[in-house]
Protein backbone atom coordinates (compact mmCIF):
# COMPACT_ATOMS: atom_id res chain seq x y z
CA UNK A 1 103.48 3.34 78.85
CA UNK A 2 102.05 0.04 78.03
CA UNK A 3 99.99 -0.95 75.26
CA UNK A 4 97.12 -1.39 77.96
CA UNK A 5 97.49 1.78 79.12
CA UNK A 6 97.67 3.11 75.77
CA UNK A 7 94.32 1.60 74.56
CA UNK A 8 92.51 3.01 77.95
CA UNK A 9 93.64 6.46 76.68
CA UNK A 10 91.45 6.64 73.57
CA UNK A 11 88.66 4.03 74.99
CA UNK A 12 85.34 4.61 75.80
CA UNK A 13 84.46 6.30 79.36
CA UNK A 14 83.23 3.51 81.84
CA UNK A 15 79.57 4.68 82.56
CA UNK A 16 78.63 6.97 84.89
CA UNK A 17 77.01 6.61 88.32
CA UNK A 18 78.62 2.88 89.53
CA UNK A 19 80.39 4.35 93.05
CA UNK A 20 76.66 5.44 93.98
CA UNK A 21 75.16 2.68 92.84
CA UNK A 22 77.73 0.36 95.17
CA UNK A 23 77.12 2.48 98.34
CA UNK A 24 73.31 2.78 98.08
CA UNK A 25 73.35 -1.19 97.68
CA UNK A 26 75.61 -1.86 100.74
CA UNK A 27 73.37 1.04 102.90
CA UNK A 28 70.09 -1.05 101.31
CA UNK A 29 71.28 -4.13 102.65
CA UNK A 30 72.45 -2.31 106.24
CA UNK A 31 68.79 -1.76 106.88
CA UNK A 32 67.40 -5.17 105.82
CA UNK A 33 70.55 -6.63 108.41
CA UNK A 34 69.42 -3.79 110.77
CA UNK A 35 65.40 -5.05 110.22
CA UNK A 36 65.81 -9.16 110.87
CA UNK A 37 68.16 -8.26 114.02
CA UNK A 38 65.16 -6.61 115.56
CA UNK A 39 62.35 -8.80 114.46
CA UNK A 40 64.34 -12.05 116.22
CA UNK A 41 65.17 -10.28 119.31
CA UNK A 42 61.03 -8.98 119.45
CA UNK A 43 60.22 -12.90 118.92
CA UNK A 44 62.62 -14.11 121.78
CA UNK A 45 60.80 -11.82 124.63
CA UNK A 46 58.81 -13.38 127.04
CA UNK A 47 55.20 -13.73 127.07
CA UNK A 48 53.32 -12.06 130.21
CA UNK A 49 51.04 -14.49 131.96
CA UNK A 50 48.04 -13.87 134.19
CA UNK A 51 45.95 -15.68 136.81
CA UNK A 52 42.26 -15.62 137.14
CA UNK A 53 39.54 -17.09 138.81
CA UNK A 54 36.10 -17.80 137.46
CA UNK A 55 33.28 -18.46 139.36
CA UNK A 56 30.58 -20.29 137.95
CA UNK A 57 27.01 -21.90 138.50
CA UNK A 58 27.50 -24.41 136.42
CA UNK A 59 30.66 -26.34 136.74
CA UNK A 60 33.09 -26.79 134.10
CA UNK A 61 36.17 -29.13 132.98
CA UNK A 62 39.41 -27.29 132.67
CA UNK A 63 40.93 -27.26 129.30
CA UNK A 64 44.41 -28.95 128.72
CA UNK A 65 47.24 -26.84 130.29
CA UNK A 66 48.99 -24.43 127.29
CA UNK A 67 51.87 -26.25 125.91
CA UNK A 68 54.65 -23.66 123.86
CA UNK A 69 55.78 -25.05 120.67
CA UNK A 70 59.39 -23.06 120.42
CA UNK A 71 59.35 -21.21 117.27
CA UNK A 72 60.92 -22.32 114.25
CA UNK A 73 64.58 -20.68 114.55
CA UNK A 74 65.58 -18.09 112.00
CA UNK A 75 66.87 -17.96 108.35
CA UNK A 76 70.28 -16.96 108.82
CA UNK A 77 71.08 -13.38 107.61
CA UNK A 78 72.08 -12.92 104.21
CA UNK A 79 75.65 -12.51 103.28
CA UNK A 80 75.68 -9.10 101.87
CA UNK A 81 76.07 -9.41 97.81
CA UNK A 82 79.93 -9.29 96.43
CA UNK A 83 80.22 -5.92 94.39
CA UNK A 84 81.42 -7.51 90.91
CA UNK A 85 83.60 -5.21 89.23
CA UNK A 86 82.55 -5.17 85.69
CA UNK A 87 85.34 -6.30 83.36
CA UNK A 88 87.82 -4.33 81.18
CA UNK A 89 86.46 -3.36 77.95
CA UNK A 90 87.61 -5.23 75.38
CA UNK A 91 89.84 -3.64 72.93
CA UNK A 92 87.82 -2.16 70.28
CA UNK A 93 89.47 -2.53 67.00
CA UNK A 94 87.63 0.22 65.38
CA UNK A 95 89.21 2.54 68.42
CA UNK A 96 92.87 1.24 67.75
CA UNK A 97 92.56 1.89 63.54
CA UNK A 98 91.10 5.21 64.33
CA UNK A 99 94.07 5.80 66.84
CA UNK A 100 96.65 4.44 64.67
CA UNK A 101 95.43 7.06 61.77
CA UNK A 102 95.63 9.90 64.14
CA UNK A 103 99.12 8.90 64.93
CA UNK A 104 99.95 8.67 61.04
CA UNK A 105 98.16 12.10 60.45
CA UNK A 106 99.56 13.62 63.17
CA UNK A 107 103.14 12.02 61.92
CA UNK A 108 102.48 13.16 58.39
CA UNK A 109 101.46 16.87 59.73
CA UNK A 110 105.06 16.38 61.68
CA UNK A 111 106.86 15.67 58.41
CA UNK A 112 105.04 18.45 56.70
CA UNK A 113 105.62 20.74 58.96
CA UNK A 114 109.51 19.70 59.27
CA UNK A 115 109.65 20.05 55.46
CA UNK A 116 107.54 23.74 55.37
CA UNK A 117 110.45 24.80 58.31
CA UNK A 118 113.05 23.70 56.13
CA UNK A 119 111.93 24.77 53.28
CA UNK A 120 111.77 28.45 54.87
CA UNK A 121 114.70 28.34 56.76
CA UNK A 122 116.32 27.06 53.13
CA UNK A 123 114.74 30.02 51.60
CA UNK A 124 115.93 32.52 53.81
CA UNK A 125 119.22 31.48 53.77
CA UNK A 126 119.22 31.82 49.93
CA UNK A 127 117.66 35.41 50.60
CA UNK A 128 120.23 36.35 53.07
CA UNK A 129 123.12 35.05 50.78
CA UNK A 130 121.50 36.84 47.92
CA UNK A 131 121.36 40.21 49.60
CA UNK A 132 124.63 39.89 50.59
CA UNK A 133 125.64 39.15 46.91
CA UNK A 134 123.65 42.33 45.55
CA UNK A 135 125.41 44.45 48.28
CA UNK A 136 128.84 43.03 46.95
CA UNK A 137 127.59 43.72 43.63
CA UNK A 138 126.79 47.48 44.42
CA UNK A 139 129.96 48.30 46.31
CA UNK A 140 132.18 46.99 43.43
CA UNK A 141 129.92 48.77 41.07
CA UNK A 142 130.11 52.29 43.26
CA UNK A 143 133.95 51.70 43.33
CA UNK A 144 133.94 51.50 39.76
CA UNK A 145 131.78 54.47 38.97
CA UNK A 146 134.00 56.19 41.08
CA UNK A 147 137.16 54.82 39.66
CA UNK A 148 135.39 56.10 36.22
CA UNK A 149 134.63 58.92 37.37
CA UNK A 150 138.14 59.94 38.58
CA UNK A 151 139.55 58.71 35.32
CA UNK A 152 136.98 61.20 33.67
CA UNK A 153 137.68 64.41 35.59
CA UNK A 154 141.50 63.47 35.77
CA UNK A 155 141.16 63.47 31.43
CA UNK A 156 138.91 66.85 31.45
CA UNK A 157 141.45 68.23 33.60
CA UNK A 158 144.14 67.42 31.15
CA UNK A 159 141.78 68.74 28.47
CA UNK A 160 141.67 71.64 30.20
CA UNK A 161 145.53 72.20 30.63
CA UNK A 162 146.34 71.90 27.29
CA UNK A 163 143.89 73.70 25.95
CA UNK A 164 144.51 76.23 28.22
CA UNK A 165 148.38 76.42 26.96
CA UNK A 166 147.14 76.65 23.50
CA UNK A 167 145.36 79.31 24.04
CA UNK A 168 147.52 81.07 25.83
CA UNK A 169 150.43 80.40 23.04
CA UNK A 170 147.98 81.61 20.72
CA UNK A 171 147.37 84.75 22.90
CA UNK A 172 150.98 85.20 22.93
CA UNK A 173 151.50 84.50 19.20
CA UNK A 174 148.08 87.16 18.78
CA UNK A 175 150.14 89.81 21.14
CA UNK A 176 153.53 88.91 19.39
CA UNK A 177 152.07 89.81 15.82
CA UNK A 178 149.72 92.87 16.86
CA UNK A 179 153.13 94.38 18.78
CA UNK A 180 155.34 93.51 15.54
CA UNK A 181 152.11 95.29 13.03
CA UNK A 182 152.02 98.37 15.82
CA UNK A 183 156.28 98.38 15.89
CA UNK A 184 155.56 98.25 11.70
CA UNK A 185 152.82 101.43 12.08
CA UNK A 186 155.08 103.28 14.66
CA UNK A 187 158.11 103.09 12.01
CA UNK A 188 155.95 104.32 8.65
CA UNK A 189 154.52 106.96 11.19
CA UNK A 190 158.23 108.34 11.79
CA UNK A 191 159.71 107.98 8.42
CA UNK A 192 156.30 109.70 6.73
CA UNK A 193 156.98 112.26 9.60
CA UNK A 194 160.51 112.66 8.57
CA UNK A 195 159.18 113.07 5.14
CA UNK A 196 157.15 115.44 5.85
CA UNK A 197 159.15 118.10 7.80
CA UNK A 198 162.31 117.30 5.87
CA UNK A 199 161.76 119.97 3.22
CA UNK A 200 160.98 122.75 5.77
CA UNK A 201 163.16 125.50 7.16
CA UNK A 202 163.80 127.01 10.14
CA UNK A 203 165.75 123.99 11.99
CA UNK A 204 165.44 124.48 15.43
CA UNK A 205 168.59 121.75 16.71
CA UNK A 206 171.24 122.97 18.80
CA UNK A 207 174.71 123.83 17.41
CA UNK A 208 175.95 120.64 17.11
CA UNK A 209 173.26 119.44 15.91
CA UNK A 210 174.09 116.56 12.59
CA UNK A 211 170.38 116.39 11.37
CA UNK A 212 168.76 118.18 8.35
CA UNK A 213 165.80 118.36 9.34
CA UNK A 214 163.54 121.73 10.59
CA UNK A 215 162.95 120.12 13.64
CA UNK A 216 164.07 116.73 15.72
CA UNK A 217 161.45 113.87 14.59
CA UNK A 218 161.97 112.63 18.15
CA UNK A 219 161.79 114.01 21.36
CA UNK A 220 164.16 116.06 23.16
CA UNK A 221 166.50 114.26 25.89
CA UNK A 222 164.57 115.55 28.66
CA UNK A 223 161.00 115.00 27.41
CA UNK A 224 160.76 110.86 28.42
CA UNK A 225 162.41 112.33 32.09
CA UNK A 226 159.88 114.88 32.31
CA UNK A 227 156.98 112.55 30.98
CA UNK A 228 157.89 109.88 34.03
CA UNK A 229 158.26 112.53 36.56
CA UNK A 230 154.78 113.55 35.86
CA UNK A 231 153.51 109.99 35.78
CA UNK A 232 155.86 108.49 38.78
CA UNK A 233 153.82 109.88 41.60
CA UNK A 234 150.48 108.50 40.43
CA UNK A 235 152.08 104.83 40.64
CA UNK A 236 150.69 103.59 43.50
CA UNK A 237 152.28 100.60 44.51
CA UNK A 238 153.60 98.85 48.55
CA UNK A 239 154.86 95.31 47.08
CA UNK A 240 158.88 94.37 47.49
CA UNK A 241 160.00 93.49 44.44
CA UNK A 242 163.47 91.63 43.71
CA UNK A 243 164.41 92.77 40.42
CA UNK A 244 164.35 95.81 38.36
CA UNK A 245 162.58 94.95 34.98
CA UNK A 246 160.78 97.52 33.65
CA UNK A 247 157.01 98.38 31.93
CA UNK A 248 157.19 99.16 29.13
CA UNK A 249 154.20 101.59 27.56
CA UNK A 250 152.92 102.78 24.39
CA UNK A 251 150.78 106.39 25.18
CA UNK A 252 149.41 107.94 22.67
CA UNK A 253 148.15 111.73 22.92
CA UNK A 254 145.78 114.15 21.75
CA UNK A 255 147.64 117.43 19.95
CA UNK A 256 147.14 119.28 23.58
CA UNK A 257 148.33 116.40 25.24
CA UNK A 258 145.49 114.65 26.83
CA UNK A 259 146.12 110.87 26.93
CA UNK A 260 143.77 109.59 24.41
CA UNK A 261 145.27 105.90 24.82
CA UNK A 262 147.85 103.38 26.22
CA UNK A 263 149.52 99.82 25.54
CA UNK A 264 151.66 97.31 27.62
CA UNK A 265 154.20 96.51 25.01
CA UNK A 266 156.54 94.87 27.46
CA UNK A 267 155.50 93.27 30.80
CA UNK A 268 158.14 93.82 33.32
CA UNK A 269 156.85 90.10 35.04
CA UNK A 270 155.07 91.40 38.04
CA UNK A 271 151.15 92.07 36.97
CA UNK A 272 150.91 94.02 40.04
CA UNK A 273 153.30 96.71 38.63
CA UNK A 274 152.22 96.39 35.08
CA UNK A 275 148.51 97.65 36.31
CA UNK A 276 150.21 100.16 38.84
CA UNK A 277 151.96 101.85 36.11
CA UNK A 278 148.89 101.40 33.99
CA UNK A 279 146.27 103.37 36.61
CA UNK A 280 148.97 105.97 36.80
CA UNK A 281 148.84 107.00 33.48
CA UNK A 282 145.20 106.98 33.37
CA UNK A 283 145.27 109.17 36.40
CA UNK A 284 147.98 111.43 34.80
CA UNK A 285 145.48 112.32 32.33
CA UNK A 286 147.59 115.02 30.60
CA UNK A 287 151.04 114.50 29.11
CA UNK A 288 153.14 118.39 29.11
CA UNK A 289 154.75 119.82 25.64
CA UNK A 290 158.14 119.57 24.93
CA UNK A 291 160.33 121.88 25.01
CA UNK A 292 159.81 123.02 20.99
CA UNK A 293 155.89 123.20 22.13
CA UNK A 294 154.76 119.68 20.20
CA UNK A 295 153.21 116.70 22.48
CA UNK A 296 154.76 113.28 21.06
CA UNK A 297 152.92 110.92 20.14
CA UNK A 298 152.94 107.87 20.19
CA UNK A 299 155.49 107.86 23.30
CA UNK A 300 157.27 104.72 24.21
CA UNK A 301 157.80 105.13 28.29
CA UNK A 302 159.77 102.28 30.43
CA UNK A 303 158.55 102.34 34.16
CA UNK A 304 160.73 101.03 36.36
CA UNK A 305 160.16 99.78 40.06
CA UNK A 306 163.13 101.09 41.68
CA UNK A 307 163.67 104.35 39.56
């Protein structure tokens, strides 16, 4: 685009109205054209002429014959006027200042606007990278929590082991020391026993009997096999077992032989048998008298599973 061009862009509107202006002149002068064709062709005509005769008294001279002057010829007709086409406008210098500061504000708003995209852009790029740094951040920090966490239960589950085998060697040490205080008991209950009946008379031992006692302190040899063959078919019991170890219980009795109590001293290894032996007794209920009439107590009975 020139700089002509350019300056028509942001100059002044030529006024309005010139294109009808220019044809109403050219149909104005049309008519006068139009007007002195006419009026020279109505001049050129011919004039009529007439004859008469006039009879008078009194005579008269003729006048001088008519003589026709030709008429004075025509003004030519007028040229019809040149349409002048009115000049460019000058440039107006207030126009190009005014156009040059719209340019610079326009460039400035350009620039400013440039700088306000960059600026966000800029921003959200720091945003995005920043977000992306936090979610780093939390993923190494749930990793470590979790790592922490693992550590922790991994060292209360250790807590828990050992102190679950010291308390179970205590238990044992407990049980060791309450069987070795009831094994104590059992042995001042037989020798004050043996005390007791060794001044009396009346033995009741077999022939060959060595003891000097009334009675046997213990019972007779068939008492423990008739004690498990009234006990054996309360075990209840279905499991296989692979070896032969047997329970070994403490029952205590009531002078007419009710079972007022019981005691695993020895665990044969298999819980299941242990309480299977254990429910038997307590369904036994009642222990029978040996064969002197007494009911032994406390009895020390060995279960075992293949018996």
């Amino acid at each position: 685009m020139s700089a002509q061009a350019k300056h028509l862009e942001f100059a002044p509107p030529p006024p309005p109205g010139t294109g009808r202006s220019l044809t109403l002149a050219l149909f104005v002068h049309g008519l006068l054209l139009v007007a002195l064709t006419a009026g020279i062709q109505w001049n050129q005509d011919n004039p009529v002429s007439a004859e008469a005769e006039l009879w008078s008294a009194v005579p008269q001279a003729a006048a001088p014959k008519l003589v026709e002057v030709e008429p004075p010829p025509l003004p030519p007709p007028a040229a019809p006027k040149e349409v002048v086409k009115p000049p460019p406008p000058a440039p107006d210098r207030e126009a190009e200042i005014a156009l040059a500061k719209k340019r610079k504000q326009l460039d400035d708003e350009k620039k400013l606007q440039q700088a306000k995209d960059l600026e966000r852009r800029q921003a959200e790029l720091k945003k995005a990278e920043q977000k992306k740094a936090d979610e780093k951040k939390a993923k190494l920090k749930a990793e470590e929590d979790k790592r922490q966490a693992d550590a922790k239960r991994e060292e209360e589950r250790k807590d828990k082991d050992r102190k679950d085998k010291e308390a179970k060697k205590l238990q044992a040490q407990k049980e060791a020391k309450q069987a070795a205080e009831e094994a104590k008991k059992l042995e001042a209950m037989r020798e004050d026993n043996l005390k007791r009946i060794a001044g009396l008379a009346g033995a009741t031992g077999s022939d060959n009997a060595s003891g000097s006692a009334l009675r046997s302190a213990g019972p007779s040899d068939s008492y423990g096999g008739r004690i498990r063959a009234r006990i054996k078919p309360n075990i209840v019991f279905t499991e296989e077992l692979v070896g032969n170890t047997p329970a070994e219980v403490e029952v205590r009795c009531a002078p007419d032989g009710t079972i007022v109590g019981k005691k695993l001293v020895k665990s044969s290894g298999n819980t299941a048998w242990d309480n299977a032996v254990l429910k038997a007794i307590d369904k036994t209920e009642v222990l029978p008298r040996d064969v002197d009439g007494r009911v032994h107590s406390p009895l020390l009975i060995s279960f075992r599973p293949k018996d």
